[in-house]
Each structure stands twice: as structure tokens, then as C-alpha cells.
Protein backbone atom coordinates (compact mmCIF):
# COMPACT_ATOMS: atom_id res chain seq x y z
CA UNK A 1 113.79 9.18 -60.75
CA UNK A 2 113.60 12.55 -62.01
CA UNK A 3 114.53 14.11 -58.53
CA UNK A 4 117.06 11.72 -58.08
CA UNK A 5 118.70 13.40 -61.78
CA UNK A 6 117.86 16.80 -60.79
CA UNK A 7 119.55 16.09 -57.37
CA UNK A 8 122.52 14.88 -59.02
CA UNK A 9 122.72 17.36 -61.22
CA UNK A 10 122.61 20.16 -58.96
CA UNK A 11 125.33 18.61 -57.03
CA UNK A 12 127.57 18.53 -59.70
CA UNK A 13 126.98 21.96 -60.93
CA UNK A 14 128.07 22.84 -57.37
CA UNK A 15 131.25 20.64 -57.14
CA UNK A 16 132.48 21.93 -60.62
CA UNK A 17 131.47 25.64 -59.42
CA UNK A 18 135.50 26.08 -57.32
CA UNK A 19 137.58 24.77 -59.88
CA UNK A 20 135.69 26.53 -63.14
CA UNK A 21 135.34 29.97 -61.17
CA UNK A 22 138.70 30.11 -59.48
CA UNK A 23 141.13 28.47 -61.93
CA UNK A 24 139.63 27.95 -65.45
CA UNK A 25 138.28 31.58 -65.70
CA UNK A 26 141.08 32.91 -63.90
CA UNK A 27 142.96 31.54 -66.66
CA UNK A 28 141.38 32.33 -69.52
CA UNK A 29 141.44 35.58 -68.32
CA UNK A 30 144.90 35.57 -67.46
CA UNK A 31 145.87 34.30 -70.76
CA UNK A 32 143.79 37.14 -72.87
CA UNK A 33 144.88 40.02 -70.85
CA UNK A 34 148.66 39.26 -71.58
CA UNK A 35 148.18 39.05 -75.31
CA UNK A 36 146.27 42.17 -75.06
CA UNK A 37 149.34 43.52 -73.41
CA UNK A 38 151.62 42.36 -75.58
CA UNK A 39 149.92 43.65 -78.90
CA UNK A 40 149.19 47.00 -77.58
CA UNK A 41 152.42 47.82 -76.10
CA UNK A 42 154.87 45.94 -78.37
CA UNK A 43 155.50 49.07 -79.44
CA UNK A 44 157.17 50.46 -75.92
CA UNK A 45 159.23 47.44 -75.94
CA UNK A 46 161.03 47.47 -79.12
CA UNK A 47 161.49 51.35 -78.88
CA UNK A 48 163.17 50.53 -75.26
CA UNK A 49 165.62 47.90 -77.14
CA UNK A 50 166.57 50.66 -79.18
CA UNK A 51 167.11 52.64 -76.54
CA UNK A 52 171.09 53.54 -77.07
CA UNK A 53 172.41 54.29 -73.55
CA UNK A 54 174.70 57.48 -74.37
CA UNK A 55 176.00 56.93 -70.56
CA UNK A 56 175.89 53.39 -68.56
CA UNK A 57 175.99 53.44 -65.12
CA UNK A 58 178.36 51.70 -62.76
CA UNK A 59 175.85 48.25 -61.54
CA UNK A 60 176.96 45.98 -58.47
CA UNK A 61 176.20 42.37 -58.97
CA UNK A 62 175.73 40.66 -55.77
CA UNK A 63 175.93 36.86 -55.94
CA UNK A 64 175.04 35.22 -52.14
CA UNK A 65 177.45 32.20 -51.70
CA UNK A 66 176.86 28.84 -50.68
CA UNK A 67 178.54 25.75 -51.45
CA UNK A 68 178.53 26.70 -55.03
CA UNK A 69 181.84 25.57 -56.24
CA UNK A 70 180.37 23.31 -59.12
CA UNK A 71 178.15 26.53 -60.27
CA UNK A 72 180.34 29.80 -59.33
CA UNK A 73 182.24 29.75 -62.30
CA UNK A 74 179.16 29.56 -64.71
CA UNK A 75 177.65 32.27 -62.82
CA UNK A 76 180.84 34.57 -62.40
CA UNK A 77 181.06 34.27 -66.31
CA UNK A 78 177.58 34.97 -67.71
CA UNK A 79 177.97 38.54 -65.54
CA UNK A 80 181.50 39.17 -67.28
CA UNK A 81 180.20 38.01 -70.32
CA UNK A 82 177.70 40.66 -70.92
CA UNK A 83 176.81 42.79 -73.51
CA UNK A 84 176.97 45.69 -70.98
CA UNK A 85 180.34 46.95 -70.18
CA UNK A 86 182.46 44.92 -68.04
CA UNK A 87 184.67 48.34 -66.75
CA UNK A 88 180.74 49.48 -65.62
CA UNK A 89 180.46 45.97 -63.36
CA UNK A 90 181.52 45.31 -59.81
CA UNK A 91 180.91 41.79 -58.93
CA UNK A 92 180.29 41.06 -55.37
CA UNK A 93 180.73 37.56 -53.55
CA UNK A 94 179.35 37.01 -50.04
CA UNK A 95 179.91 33.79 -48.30
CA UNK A 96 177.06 32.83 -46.29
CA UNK A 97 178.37 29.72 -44.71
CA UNK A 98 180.16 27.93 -47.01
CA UNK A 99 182.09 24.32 -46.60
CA UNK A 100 182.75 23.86 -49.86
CA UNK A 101 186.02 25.37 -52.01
CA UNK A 102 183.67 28.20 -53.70
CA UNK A 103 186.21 30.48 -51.86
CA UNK A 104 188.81 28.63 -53.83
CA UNK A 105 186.80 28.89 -57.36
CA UNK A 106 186.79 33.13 -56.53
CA UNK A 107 190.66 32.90 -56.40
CA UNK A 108 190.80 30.69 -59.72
CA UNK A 109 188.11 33.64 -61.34
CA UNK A 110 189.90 36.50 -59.95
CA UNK A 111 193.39 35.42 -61.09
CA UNK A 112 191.64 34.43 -64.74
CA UNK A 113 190.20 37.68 -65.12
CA UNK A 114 192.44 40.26 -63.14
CA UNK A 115 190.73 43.19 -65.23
CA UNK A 116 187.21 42.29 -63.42
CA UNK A 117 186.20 44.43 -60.17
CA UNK A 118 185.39 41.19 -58.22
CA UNK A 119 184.86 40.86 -54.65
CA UNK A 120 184.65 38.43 -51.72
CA UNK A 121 183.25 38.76 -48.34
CA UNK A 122 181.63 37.14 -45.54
CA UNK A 123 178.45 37.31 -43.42
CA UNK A 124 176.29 35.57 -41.01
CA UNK A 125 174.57 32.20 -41.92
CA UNK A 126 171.45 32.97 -44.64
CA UNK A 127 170.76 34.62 -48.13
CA UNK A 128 169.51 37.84 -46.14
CA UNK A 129 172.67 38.43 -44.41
CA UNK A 130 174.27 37.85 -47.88
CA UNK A 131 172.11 40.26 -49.65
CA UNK A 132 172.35 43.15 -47.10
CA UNK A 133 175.99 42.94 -46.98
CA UNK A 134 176.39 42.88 -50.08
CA UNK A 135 174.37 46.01 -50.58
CA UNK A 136 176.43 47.68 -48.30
CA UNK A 137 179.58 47.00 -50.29
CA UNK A 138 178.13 48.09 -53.42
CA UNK A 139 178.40 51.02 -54.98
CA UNK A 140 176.83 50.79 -58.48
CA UNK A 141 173.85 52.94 -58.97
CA UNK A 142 171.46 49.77 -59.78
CA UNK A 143 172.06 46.63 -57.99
CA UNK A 144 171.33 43.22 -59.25
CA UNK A 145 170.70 39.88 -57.28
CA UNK A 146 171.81 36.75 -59.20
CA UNK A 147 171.68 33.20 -57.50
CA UNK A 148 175.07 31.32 -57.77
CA UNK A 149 173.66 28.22 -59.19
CA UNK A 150 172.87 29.28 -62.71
CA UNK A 151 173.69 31.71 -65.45
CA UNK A 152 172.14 35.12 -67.09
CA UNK A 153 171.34 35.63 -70.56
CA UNK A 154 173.60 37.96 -71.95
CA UNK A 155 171.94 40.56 -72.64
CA UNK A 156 170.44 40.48 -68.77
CA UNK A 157 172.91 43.73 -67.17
CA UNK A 158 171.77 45.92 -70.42
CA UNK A 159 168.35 45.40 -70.56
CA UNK A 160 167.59 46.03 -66.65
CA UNK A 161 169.57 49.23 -66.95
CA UNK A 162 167.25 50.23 -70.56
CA UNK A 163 163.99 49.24 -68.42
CA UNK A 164 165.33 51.27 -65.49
CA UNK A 165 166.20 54.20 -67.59
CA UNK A 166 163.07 54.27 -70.16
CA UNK A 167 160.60 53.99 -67.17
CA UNK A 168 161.92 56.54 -64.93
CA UNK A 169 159.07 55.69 -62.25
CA UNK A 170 160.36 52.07 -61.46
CA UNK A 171 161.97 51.34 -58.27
CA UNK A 172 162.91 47.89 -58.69
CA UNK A 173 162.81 45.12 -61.22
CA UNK A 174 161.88 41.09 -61.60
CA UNK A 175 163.37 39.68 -64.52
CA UNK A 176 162.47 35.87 -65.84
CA UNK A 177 163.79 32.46 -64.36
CA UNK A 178 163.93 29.13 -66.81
CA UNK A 179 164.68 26.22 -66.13
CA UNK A 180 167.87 25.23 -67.85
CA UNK A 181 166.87 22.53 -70.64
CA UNK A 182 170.47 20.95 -71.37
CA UNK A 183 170.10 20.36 -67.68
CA UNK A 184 166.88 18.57 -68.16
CA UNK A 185 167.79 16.29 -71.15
CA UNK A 186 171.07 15.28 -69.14
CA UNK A 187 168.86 13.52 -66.51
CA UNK A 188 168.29 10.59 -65.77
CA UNK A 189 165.27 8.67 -64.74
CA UNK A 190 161.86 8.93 -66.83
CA UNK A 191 159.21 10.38 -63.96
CA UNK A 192 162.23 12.75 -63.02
CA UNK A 193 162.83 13.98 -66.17
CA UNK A 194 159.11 14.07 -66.81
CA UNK A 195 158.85 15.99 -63.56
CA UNK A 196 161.72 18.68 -64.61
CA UNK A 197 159.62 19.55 -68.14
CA UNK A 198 156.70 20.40 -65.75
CA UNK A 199 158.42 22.39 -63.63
CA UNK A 200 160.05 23.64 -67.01
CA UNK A 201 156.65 24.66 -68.04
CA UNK A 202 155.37 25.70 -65.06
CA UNK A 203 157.91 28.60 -64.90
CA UNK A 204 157.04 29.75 -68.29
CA UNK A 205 153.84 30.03 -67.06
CA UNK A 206 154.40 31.46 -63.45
CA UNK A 207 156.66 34.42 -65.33
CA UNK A 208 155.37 35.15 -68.56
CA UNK A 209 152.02 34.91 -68.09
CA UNK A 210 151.85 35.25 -64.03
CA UNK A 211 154.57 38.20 -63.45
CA UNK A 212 153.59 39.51 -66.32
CA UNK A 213 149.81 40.09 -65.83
CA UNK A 214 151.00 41.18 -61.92
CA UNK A 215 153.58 43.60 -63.45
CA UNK A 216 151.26 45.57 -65.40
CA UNK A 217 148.85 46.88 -62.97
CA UNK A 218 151.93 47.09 -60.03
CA UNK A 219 151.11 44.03 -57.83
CA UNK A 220 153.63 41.67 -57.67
CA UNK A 221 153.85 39.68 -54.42
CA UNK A 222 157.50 38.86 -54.92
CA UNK A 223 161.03 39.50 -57.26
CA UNK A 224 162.39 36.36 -58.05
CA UNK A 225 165.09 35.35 -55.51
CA UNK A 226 166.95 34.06 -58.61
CA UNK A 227 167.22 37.55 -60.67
CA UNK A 228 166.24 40.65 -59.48
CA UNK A 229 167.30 44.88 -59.27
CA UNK A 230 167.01 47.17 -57.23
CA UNK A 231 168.10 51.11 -57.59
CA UNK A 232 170.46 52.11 -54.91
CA UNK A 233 168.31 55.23 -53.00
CA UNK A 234 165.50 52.48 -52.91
CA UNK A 235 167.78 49.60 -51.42
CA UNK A 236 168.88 52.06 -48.67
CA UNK A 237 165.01 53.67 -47.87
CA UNK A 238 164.33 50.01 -47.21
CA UNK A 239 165.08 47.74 -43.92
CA UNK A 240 166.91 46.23 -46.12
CA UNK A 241 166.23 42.24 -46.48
CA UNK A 242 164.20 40.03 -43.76
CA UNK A 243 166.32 37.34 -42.18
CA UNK A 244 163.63 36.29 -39.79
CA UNK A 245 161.66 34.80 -42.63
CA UNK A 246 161.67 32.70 -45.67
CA UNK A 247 160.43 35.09 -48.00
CA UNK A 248 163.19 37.78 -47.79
CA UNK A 249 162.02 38.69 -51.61
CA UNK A 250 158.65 38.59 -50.94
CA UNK A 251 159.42 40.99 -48.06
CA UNK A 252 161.82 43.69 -49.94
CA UNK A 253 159.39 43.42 -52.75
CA UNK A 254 156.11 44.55 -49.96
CA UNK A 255 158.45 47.41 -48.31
CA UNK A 256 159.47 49.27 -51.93
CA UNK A 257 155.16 48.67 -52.64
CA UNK A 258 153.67 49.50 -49.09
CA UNK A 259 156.34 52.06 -47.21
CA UNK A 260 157.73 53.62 -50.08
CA UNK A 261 154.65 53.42 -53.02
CA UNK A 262 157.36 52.34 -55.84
CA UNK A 263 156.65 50.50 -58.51
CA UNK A 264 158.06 47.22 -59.29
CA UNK A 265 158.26 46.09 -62.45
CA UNK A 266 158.96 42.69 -64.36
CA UNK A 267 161.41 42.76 -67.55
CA UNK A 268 161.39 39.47 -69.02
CA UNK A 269 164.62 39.98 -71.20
CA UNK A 270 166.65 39.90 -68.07
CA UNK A 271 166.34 36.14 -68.35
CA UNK A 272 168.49 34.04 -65.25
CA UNK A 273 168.60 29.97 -66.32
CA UNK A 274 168.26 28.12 -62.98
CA UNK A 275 168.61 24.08 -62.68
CA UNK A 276 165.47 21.80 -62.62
CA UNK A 277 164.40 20.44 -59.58
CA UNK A 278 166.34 17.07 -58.59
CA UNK A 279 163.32 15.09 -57.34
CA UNK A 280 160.04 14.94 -55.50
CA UNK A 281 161.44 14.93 -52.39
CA UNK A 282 163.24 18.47 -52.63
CA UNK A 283 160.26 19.62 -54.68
CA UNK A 284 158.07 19.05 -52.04
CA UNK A 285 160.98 20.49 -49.95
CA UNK A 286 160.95 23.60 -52.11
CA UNK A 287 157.47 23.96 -52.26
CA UNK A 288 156.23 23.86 -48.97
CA UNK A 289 159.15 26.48 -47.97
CA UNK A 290 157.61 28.67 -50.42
CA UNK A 291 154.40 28.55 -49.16
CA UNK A 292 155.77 29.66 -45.50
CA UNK A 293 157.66 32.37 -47.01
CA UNK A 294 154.67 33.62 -48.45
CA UNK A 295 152.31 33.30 -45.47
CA UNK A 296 155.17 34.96 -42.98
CA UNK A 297 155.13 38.18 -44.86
CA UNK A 298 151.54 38.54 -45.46
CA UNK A 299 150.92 37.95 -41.76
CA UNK A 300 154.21 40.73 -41.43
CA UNK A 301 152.15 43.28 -43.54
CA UNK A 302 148.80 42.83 -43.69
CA UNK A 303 147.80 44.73 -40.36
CA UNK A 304 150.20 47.68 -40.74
CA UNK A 305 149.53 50.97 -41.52
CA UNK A 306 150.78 51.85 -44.70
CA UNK A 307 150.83 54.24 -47.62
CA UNK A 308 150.36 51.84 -50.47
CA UNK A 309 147.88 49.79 -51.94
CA UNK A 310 147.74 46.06 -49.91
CA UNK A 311 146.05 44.81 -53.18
CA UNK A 312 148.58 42.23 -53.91
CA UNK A 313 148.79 40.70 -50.54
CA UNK A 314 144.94 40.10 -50.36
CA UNK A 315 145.50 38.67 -53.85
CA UNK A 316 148.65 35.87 -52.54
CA UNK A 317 146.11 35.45 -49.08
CA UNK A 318 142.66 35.01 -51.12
CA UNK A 319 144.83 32.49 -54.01
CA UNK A 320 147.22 31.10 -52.07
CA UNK A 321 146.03 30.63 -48.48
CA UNK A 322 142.07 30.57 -48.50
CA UNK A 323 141.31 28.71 -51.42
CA UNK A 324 144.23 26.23 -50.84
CA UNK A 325 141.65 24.09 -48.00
CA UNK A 326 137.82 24.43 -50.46
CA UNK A 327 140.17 22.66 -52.97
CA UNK A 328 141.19 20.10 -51.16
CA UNK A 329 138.06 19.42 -49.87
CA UNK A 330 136.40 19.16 -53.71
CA UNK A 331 139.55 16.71 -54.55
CA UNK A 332 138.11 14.62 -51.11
CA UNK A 333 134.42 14.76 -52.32
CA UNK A 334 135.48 12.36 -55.48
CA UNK A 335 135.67 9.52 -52.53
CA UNK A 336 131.90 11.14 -51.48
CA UNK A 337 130.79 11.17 -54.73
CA UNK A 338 130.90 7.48 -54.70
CA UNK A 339 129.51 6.74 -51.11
CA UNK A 340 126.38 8.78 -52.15
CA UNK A 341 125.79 6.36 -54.85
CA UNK A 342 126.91 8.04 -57.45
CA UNK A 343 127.72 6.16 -60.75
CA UNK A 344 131.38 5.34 -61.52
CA UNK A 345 131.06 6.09 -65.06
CA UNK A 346 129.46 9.88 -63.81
CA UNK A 347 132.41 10.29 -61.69
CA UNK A 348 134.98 9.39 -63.94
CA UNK A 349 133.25 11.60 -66.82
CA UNK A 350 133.17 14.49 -64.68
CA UNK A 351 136.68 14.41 -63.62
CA UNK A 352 138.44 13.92 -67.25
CA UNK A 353 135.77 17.11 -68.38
CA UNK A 354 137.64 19.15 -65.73
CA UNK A 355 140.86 17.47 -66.26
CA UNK A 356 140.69 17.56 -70.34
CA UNK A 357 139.46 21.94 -69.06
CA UNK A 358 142.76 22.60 -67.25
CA UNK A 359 145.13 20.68 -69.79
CA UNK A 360 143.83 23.14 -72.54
CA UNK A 361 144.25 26.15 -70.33
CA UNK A 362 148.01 25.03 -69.78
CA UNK A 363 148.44 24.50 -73.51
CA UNK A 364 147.25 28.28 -73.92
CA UNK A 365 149.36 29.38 -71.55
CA UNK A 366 152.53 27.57 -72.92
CA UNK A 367 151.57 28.31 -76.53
CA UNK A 368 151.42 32.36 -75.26
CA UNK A 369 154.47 32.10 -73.22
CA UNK A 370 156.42 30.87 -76.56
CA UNK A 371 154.89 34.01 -78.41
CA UNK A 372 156.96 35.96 -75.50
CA UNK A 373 159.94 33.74 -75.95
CA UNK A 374 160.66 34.99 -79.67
CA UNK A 375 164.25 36.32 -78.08
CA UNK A 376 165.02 32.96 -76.52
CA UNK A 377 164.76 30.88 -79.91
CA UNK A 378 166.48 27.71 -78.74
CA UNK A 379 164.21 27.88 -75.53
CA UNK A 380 161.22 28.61 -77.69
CA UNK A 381 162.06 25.81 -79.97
CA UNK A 382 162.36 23.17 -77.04
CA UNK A 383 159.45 24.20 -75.64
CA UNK A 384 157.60 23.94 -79.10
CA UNK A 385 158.67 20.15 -79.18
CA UNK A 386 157.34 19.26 -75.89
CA UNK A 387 154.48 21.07 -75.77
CA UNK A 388 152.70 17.50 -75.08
CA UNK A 389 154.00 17.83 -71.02
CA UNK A 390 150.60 20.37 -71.78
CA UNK A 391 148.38 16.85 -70.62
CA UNK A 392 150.33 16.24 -67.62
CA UNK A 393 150.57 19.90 -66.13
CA UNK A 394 147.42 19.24 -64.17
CA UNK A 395 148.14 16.46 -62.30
CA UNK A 396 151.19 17.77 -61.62
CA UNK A 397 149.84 21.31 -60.31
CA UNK A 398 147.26 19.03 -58.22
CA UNK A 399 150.29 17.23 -56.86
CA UNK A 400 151.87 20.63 -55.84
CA UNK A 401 148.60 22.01 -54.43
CA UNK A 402 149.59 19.15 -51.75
CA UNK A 403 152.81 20.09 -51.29
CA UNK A 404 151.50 23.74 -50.79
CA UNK A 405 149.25 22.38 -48.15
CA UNK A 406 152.06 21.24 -46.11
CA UNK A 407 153.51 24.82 -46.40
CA UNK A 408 150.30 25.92 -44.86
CA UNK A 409 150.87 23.69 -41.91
CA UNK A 410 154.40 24.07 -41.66
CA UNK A 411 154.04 27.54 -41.15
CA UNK A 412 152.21 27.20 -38.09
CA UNK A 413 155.24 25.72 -36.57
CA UNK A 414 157.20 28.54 -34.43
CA UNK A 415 160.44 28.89 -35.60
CA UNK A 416 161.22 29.74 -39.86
CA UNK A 417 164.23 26.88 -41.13
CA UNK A 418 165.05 25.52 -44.49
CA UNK A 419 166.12 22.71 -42.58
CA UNK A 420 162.71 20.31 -43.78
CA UNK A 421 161.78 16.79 -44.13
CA UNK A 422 160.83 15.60 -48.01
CA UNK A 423 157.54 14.08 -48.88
CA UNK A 424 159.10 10.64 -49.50
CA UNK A 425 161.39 10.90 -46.49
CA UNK A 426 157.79 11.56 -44.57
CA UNK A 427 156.34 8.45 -45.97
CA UNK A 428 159.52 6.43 -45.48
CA UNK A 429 159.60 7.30 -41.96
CA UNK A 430 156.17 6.65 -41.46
CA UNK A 431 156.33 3.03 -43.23
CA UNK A 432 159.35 2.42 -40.94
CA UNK A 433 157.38 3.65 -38.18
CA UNK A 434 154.32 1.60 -38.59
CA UNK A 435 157.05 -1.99 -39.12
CA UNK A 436 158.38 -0.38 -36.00
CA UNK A 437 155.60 -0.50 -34.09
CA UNK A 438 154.30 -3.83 -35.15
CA UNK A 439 157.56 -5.39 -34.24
CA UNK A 440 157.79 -3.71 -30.85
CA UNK A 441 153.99 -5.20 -30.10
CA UNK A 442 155.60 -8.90 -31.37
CA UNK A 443 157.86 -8.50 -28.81
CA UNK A 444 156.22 -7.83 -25.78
């Protein structure tokens, strides 16, 4: 009886060992090294708000295009809208493919605002094409990458051009992506909306905390695709953007670290406010693409020769990649756990310890991110009110972890597409498949 205890025992201590080592820990630590940051450099930051820019540079705003006629406008406007000088902007449009009347939104904006240097041009099909023509049209000293299906903060422009300017050293900048809430409280549908606060939450997390801690000792894996800045000599040293992969960020953000040893940097007062994922489906979609994107440009980098530190891809490889399989195969030894004989009760105590462990760890991490949001009050007040999503976050992480999985396998597959199949479209096709199936073997 006693070995039977000891046995079991042991066996837990084991199976809790991946989660408490890798995640818990990892985000305690996580959580305690960004408040450390915060305290002993608050200093830096509010002396760089303060920083009174006696000349401002001319920046290009490059905005890829596609099928955004319902957001172009909203975008167009938050970069004219700025607190930094709108004679100082160039705003440049490239078409990537659109079938839409975004063309026809550029002509409304450009006849609205005749004073505005605003552009429109075309390139080949994908964001990379966008982005590198773009670049070549520019001519602004610092150039900023804005998605057309949201909006910056206002103060976005200025503060990338202070962080630029009061860290000399810094070749290229990430700023902060958050989920729009008005967006959120608009929808419809309660495991939707719940859904959207996750991802809400999540992208707190993934930029305050996540960017932030990567940001501070120079190993980001990847600028946001949805806000990001680059200075001109830098853009043109590069190969300019990837358009054989899905991570063209991830890519650009591994050349200006590896071939050129610049530093890139995360300012989260450039804040861009992105919509909330529609569903599952094109979560799953989103996810999984991702995860490719990821894997294509560590397997593009990590064997060649290079004069910077690799530290960050090992990181996205060891995190992302490695540990993605022992985790699914501790959420599969729940079903072992009981066909060893192990009580119910046991099982179901162990797994609300560890679940009951990561929903505090996501409160700490939420309740830190809205210490960083004290800029964004409105967004620091909504996320205050529904900091109860908190006891949801890690089902819903588990839930990605799948999704993530799929990216794993996906990228396996020869060719890179964003053309993909949804979770529930997979498991419609597979229930029509099965009726299918059994109907073809009633008719024979």
C-alpha cells in the first residue's frame, strides 16, 4: 500500500514537472523581471516623453492594401490625425491584389484631404511585395508599417521618432497591438465574445509583458506585422522583406539582428488597435499560419553563418517548436492516468491545482500589463472590469497550443499559402466524410 502511494506520488511529481518548470516559473519570472524594468527605468521613459524634438524628420507610412475599403478610411485618418506633423508625413498605399473599392476609398481620402502627401501604387499579390515597394517609394528618414484594418493611437508617429532619436543605437522598432474593445462589445454571440476578451488579454500579455521582457535584453523573434519602424539605411542594408514565407516580420526582424547586429527595440506607446478575431475557425486559421511563419524562418536562419547572436531563434525553436509535442503528450497522459488505476478524485485534484496555478499567473500578468497601460486609461479601465476572463485564459491558451500543433504540421507541407482550412471546417468535413462513407457502403 505504501509503494503503491509512493509510486503514485512519484508519478505525479513527474507529470506536474513540464508544465511547473516550463510555464509557471517561466512566468513568474517573466512577470518580476518586467516590473523590475519598469521601476528602474521609469525614469528613461518619462525623460524620453519630454524629449522636445527641435527638428522632426520627414516619416513614410506604408499601409499594404487589401480589400480594406470598410477599414482604409479609419486607418488613413489615425496617421493624419497625429500629434506629429502632418507636412512631416508621406502616406503610402500599395495595392496588393485588391477586388474591393479600397482604390475608390484613396480617391474619396485624397480629395478630403488635398493638403496630405498620399500615395497609391500597385504590386504583386502578398504583404511582402507591398512592403518592399512601398519602401522603395518612400523617402522619409524612418519608415513605419501600419496594417489597413485598424487605427494608431495618436500619439504613435511622435513617440517612434522620440524612441528613435533618444536611443541612437536602435535600428528598428515594435510598437504594441490591442485588440479594439468597442469592437468586442459590438459582437455578437456569448463564446465569441468570450473568445475576443481572451484574445484581448492575451495580447496584453504577449506585448507588455512578452515584447517587453524580449526587448530589453535585444531578442525579439518578430516586429508586429500590425505596427512596426524601421530607419531608412537599415531598410535598404536588408533583403528587404521575405515573400517566400509567412513570417516576412519575423524574417526582416532576424536580418537587422543576425546580418547587420542592430538592435530592435519595442516602444509600447506606439500603440496600433487591431480587430478581435471573428471566430474559432479563423483563429485556428490565424494561429496555425503563425506557427509556420515562425518555423520557416528559424529553419531560414538557424544554420547560417552570421555575425549576431542566434539567441532568440533557439529561444522561438526550444518554446515554440520542441516543447509544443512533451505538452501534448502530458495533456494525453490525463486519459493514462486513469487506465493505470488512478483515482478520479486524484486526477481531477491534480488538474484544477495546475489549472487554479496558470489562472493566477494570467491574473499577474494582466494586473502588470494594466500598470503599463496608465497612458491608455479607457483600455486600462476595460481591462480592470474584466479582469475575471483571468479564469478562462488557460483553457483557452491550451486550446491554442492545439491550434499551434497544426502549424507544426502544416509546415511540413511544401509550398507556404494563407489559403487554409479552419478547425471547424476540418471537423465538418470530416463528419460529412464519415456520413459519406457510411452511405456509399449502404449502397453497394
Amino acid at each position: 500500500m505504501e509503494y503503491t502511494f509512493l509510486g503514485r506520488t512519484i508519478f505525479l511529481g513527474i507529470w506536474l514537472f513540464i508544465p511547473t518548470i516550463f510555464d509557471l516559473l517561466l512566468g513568474v519570472y517573466r512577470c518580476i523581471r518586467i516590473m523590475i524594468i519598469y521601476i528602474f527605468k521609469r525614469g528613461d521613459k518619462k525623460n524620453e516623453k519630454k524629449l522636445t524634438l527641435e527638428f522632426e524628420p520627414l516619416v513614410s507610412v506604408i499601409i499594404p492594401v487589401y480589400n480594406s475599403e470598410k477599414t482604409l478610411k479609419r486607418c488613413v485618418e489615425s496617421v493624419i490625425n497625429q500629434t506629429y506633423s502632418i507636412d512631416k508625413i508621406e502616406i503610402i498605399m500599395v495595392d496588393n491584389g485588391s477586388k474591393d473599392n479600397s482604390y475608390n476609398v484613396f480617391q474619396q481620402l485624397q480629395s478630403e484631404y488635398h493638403h496630405v502627401k498620399m500615395w497609391w501604387y500597385k504590386s504583386g499579390c502578398g504583404k511582402a511585395r507591398a512592403l518592399n515597394a512601398g519602401i522603395f517609394y518612400s523617402n522619409g528618414a524612418y519608415i513605419i508599417n501600419i496594417d489597413s484594418d485598424g487605427y494608431m493611437s495618436r500619439n504613435s508617429i511622435e513617440s517612434i521618432v522620440k524612441h528613435f532619436i533618444y536611443n541612437k543605437e536602435v535600428s528598428a522598432i515594435t510598437g504594441s497591438v490591442i485588440i479594439d474593445k468597442n469592437e468586442i462589445k459590438e459582437t455578437k454571440g456569448i463564446i465569441n465574445k468570450l473568445v475576443q476578451k481572451c484574445e484581448f488579454m492575451e495580447y496584453l500579455e504577449v506585448f507588455f509583458i512578452g515584447r517587453n521582457n524580449q526587448s530589453s535584453t535585444n531578442e525579439l523573434f518578430t516586429m508586429a506585422g500590425a505596427i512596426s519602424a524601421i530607419k531608412r539605411e537599415v531598410a535598404f542594408k536588408s533583403q528587404m522583406y521575405n515573400a517566400d514565407t509567412l513570417g516576412e516580420d519575423a524574417h526582416m526582424t532576424q536580418q537587422i539582428l543576425l546580418f547587420q547586429n542592430g538592435v530592435v527595440s519595442y516602444c509600447k506607446e506606439a500603440v496600433f488597435f487591431t480587430s478581435p478575431i471573428e471566430d474559432f475557425n479563423r483563429l485556428s486559421i490565424q494561429r496555425s499560419r503563425w506557427q509556420r511563419g515562425a518555423l520557416e524562418v528559424v529553419s531560414l536562419f538557424l544554420d547560417k553563418e552570421v555575425t549576431g547572436s542566434k539567441k532568440s531563434l533557439w529561444k522561438m525553436t526550444i518554446s515554440d517548436h520542441t516543447m509544443t509535442f512533451p505538452k501534448l503528450i502530458w495533456i494525453m497522459a490525463v486519459i493514462y492516468l486513469g487506465v493505470i488505476g488512478l483515482p478520479i478524485e486524484t486526477i481531477v485534484l491534480v488538474n484544477l491545482i495546475i489549472y487554479i496555478a496558470y489562472s493566477i499567473i494570467s491574473m499577474l500578468s494582466i494586473l502588470i500589463s494594466a500598470v503599463l497601460l496608465r497612458d491608455l486609461k479607457e483600455v486600462r479601465k476595460y481591462t480592470l472590469k474584466n479582469i475575471l476572463i483571468f479564469i478562462f485564459m488557460p483553457l483557452y491558451r491550451l486550446i491554442l497550443s492545439f491550434f499551434r500543433i497544426s502549424g507544426v504540421i502544416y509546415s511540413l507541407s511544401p509550398e507556404s499559402s494563407w489559403n487554409a482550412v479552419g478547425i471547424v471546417d476540418e471537423i465538418k468535413l470530416g463528419v460529412k466524410a464519415v456520413f459519406s462513407f457510411g452511405k456509399r457502403d449502404k449502397n453497394r
